[in-house]
N, C-alpha and C. Protein backbone atom coordinates (compact mmCIF):
# COMPACT_ATOMS: atom_id res chain seq x y z
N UNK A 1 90.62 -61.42 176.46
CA UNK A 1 89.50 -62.23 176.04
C UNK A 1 89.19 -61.99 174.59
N UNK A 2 89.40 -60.70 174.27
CA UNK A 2 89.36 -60.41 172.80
C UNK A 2 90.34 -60.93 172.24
N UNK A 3 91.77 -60.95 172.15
CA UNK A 3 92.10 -61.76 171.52
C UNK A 3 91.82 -63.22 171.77
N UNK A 4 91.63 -63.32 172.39
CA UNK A 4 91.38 -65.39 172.28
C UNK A 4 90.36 -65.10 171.56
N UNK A 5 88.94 -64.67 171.65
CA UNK A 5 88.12 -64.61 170.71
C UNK A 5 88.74 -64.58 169.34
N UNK A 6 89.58 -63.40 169.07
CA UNK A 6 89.70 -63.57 167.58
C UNK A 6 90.69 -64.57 167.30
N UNK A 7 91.57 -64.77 168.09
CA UNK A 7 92.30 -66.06 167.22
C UNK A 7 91.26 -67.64 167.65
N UNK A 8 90.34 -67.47 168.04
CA UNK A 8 89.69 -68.52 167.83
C UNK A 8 88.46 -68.63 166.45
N UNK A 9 88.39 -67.47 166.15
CA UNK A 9 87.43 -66.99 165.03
C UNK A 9 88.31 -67.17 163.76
N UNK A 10 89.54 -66.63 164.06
CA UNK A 10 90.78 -66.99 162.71
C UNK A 10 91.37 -68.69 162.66
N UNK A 11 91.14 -69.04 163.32
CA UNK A 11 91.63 -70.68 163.74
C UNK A 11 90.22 -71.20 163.10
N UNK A 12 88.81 -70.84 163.36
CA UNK A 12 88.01 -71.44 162.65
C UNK A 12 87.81 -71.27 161.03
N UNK A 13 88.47 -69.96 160.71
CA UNK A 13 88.15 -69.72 159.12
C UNK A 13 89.46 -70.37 158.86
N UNK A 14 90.62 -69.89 159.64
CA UNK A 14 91.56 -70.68 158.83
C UNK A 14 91.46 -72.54 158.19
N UNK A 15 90.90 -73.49 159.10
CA UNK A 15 90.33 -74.72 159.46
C UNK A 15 89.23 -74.89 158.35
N UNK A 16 88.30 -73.81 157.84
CA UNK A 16 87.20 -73.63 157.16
C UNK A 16 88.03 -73.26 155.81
N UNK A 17 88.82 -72.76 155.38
CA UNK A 17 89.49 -72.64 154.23
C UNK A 17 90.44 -73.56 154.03
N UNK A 18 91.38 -73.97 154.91
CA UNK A 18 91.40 -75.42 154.72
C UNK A 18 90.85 -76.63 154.12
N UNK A 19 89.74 -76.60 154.81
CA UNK A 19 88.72 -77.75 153.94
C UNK A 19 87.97 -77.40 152.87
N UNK A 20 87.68 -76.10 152.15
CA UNK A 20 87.48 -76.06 151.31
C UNK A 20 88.41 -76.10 150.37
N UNK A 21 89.92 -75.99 150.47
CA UNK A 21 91.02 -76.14 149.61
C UNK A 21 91.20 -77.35 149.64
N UNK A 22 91.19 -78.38 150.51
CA UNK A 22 91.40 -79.60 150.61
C UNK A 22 89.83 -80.06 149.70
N UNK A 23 88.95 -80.05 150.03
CA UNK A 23 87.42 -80.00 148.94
C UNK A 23 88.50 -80.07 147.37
N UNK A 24 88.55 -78.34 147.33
CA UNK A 24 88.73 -78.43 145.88
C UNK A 24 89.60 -78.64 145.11
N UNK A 25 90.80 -79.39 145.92
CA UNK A 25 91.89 -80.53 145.53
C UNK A 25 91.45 -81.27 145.17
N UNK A 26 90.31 -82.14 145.88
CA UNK A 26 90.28 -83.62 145.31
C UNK A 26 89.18 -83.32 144.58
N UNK A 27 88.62 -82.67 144.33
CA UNK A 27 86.80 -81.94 143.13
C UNK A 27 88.61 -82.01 142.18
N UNK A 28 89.55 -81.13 141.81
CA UNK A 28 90.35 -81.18 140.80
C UNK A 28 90.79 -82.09 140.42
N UNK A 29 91.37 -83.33 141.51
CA UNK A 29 92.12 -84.67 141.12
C UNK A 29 90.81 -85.04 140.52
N UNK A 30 89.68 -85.30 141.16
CA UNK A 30 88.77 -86.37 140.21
C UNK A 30 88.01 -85.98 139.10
N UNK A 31 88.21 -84.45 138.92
CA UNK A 31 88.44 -83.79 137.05
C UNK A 31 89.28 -84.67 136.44
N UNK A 32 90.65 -84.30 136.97
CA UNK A 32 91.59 -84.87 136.58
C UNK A 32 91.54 -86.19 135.44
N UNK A 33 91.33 -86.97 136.85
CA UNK A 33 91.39 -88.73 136.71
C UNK A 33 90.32 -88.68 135.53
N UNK A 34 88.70 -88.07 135.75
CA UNK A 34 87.46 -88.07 134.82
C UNK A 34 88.13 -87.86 133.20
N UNK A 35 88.89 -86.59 133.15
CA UNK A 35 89.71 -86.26 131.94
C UNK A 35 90.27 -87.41 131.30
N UNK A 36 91.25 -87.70 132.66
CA UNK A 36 92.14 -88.91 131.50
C UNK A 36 91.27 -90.05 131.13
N UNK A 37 90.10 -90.52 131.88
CA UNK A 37 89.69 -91.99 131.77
C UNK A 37 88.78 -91.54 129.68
N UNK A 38 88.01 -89.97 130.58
CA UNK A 38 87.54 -89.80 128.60
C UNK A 38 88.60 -89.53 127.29
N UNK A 39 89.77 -88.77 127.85
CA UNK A 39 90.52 -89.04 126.85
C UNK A 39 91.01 -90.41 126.53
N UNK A 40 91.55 -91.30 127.31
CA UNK A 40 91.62 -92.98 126.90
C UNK A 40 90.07 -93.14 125.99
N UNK A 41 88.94 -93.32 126.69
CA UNK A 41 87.93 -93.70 126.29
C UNK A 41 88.03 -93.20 124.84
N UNK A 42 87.88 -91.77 124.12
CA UNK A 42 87.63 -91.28 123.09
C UNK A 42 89.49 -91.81 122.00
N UNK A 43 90.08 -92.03 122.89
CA UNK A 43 90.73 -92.53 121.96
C UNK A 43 90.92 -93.92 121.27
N UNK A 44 90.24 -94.45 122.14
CA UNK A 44 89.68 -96.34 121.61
C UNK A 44 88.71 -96.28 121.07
N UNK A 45 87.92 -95.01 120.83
CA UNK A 45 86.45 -94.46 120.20
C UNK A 45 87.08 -94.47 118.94
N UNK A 46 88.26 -93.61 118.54
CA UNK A 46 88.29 -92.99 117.06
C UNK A 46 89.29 -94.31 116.58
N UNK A 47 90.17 -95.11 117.57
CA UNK A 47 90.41 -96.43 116.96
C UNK A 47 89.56 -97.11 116.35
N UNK A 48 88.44 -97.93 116.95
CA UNK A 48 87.41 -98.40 116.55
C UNK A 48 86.72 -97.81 114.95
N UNK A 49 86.75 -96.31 115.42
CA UNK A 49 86.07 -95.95 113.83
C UNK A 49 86.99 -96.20 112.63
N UNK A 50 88.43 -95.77 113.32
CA UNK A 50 88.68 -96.33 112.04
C UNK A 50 89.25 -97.59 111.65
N UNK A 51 89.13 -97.89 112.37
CA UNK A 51 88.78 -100.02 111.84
C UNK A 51 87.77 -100.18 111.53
N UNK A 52 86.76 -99.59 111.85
CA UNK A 52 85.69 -99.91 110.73
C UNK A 52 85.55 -99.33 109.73
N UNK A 53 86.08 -97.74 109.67
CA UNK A 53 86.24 -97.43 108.28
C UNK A 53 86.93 -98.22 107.13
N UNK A 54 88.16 -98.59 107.73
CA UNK A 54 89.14 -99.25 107.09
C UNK A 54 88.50 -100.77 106.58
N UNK A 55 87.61 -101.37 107.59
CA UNK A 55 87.00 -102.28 106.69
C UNK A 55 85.84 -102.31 105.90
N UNK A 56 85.28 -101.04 105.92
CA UNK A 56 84.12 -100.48 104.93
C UNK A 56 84.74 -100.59 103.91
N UNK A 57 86.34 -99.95 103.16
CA UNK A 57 86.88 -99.80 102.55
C UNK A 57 87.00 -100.68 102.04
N UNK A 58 87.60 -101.89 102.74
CA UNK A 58 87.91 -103.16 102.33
C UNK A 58 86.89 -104.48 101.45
N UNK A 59 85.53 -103.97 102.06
CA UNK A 59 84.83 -104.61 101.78
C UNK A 59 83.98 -103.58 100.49
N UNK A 60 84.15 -102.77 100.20
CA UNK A 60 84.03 -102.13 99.17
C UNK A 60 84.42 -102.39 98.20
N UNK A 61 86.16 -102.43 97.79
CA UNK A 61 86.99 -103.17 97.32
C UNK A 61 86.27 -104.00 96.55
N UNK A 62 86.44 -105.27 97.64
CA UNK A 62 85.67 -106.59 97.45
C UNK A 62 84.57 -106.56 96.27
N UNK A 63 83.94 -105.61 96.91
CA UNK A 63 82.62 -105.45 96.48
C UNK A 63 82.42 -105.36 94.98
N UNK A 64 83.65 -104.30 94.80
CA UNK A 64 84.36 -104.22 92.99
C UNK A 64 84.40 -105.27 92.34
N UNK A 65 85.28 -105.52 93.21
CA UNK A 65 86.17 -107.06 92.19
C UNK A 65 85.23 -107.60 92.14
N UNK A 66 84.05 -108.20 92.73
CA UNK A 66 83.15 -108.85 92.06
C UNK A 66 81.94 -109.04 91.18
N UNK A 67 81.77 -107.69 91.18
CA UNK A 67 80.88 -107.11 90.17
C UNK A 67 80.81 -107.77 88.65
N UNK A 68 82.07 -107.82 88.10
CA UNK A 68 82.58 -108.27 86.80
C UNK A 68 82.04 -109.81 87.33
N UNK A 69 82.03 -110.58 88.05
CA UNK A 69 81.93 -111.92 88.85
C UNK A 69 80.32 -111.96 88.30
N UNK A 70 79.79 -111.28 88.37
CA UNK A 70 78.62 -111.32 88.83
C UNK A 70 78.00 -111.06 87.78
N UNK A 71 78.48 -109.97 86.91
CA UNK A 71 77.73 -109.65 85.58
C UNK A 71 77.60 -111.09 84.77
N UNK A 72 79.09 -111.56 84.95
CA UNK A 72 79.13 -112.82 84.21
C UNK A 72 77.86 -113.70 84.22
N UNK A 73 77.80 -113.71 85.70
CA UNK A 73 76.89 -115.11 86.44
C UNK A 73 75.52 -114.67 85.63
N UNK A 74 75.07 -112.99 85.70
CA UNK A 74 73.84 -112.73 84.98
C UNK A 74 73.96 -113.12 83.50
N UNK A 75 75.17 -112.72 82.84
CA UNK A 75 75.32 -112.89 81.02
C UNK A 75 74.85 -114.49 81.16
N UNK A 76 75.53 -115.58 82.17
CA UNK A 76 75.45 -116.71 81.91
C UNK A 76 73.94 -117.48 82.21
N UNK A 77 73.50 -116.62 83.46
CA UNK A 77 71.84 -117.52 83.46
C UNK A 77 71.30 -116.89 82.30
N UNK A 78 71.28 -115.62 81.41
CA UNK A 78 70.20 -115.76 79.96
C UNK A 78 70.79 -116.12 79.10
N UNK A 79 72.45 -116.97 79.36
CA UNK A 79 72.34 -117.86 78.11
C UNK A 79 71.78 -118.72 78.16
N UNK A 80 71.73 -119.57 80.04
CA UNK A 80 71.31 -120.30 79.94
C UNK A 80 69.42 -120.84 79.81
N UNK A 81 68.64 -119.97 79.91
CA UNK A 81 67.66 -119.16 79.63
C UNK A 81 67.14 -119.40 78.18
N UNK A 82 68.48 -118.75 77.24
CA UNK A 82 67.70 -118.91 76.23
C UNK A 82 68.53 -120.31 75.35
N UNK A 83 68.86 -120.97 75.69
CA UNK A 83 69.44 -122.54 75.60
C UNK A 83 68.31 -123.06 76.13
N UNK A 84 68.01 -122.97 77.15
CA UNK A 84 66.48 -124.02 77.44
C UNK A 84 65.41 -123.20 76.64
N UNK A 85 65.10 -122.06 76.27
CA UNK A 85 63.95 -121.75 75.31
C UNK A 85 63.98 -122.49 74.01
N UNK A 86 65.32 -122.19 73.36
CA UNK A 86 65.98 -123.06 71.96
C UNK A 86 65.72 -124.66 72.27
N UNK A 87 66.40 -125.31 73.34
CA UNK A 87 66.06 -126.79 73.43
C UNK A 87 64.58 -127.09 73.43
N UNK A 88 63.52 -126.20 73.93
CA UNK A 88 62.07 -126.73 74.15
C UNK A 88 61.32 -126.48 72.79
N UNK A 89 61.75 -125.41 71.87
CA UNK A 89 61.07 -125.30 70.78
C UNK A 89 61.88 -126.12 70.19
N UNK A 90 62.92 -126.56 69.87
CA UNK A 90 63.37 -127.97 68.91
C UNK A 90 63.06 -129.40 69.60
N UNK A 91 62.75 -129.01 70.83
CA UNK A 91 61.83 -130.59 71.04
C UNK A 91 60.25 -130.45 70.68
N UNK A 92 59.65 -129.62 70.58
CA UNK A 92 58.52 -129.06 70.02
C UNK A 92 58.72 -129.53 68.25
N UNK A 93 59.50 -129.04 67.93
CA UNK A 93 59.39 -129.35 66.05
C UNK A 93 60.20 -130.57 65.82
N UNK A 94 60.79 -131.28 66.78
CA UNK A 94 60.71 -132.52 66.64
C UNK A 94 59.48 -133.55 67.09
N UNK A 95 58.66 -132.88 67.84
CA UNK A 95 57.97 -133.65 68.17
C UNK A 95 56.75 -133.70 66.55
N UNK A 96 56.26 -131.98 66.06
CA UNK A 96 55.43 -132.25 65.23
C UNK A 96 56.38 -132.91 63.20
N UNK A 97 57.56 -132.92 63.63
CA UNK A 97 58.26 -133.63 62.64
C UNK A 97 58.12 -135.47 62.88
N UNK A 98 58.14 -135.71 63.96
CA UNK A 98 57.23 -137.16 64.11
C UNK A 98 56.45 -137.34 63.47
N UNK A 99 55.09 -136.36 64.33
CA UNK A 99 53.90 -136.83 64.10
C UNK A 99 53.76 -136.21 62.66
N UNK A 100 54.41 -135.59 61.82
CA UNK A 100 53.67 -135.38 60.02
C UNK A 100 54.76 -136.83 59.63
N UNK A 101 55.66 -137.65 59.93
CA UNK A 101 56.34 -138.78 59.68
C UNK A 101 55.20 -139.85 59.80
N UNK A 102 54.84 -139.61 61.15
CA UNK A 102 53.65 -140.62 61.33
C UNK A 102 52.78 -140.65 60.28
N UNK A 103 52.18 -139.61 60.35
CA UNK A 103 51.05 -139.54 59.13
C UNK A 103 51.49 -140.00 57.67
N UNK A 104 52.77 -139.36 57.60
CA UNK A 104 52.98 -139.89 55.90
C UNK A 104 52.97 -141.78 55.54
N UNK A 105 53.78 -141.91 56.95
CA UNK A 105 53.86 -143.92 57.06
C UNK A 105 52.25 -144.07 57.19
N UNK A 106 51.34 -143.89 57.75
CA UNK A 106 49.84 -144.38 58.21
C UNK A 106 49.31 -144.29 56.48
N UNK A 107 49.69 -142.76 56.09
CA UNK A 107 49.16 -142.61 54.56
C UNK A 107 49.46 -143.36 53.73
N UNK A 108 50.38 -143.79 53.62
CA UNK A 108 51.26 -144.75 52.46
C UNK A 108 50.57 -146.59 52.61
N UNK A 109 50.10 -146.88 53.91
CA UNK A 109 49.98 -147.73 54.06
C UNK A 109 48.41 -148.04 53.67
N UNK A 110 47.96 -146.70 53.77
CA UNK A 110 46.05 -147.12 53.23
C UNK A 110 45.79 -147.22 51.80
């Protein structure tokens, strides 16, 4: 009776270690699987960064080359700036070059 007792006591731990090895097989496979899905994940992570680095870069670039673009556009609105200041004061002293014309014709005539 003692032995059946104990090989029924060893049949239960054996059965009981069993399933905890069988447990911590699949607790390992789904490390596992967890591992690979974040290593994929983190590696479409540091893709991504650097496509966007790469177009930070790019648009940096850009950003150069147009600078000179742009200074221009500023050199060109205060020429154009001071072309309309110049045109309004010579329509100004044409206007009072009239009116002392006027006066000299009105004078001549009294």
């Amino acid at each position: 009776a003692m032995t059946s007792a104990g090989e029924v006591m060893l049949e239960k731990v054996m059965k009981q270690m069993k399933g905890d090895m069988l447990a911590a097989s699949e607790e390992y496979n789904m490390l596992d699987k967890m591992h690979s899905t974040t290593e994929a994940k983190l590696k479409e992570l540091t893709s991504t960064a650097s496509n966007i680095n790469e177009n930070i870069q790019n648009l940096e670039k850009k950003k150069a080359d147009l600078n000179p673009l742009l200074d221009q556009i500023t050199d060109l609105e205060t020429s154009v700036d001071e072309l309309l200041n110049t045109a309004q004061l010579l329509d100004d002293y044409s206007k009072r070059i009239e009116s002392k014309y006027k006066e000299i014709i009105i004078s001549r005539r009294s």
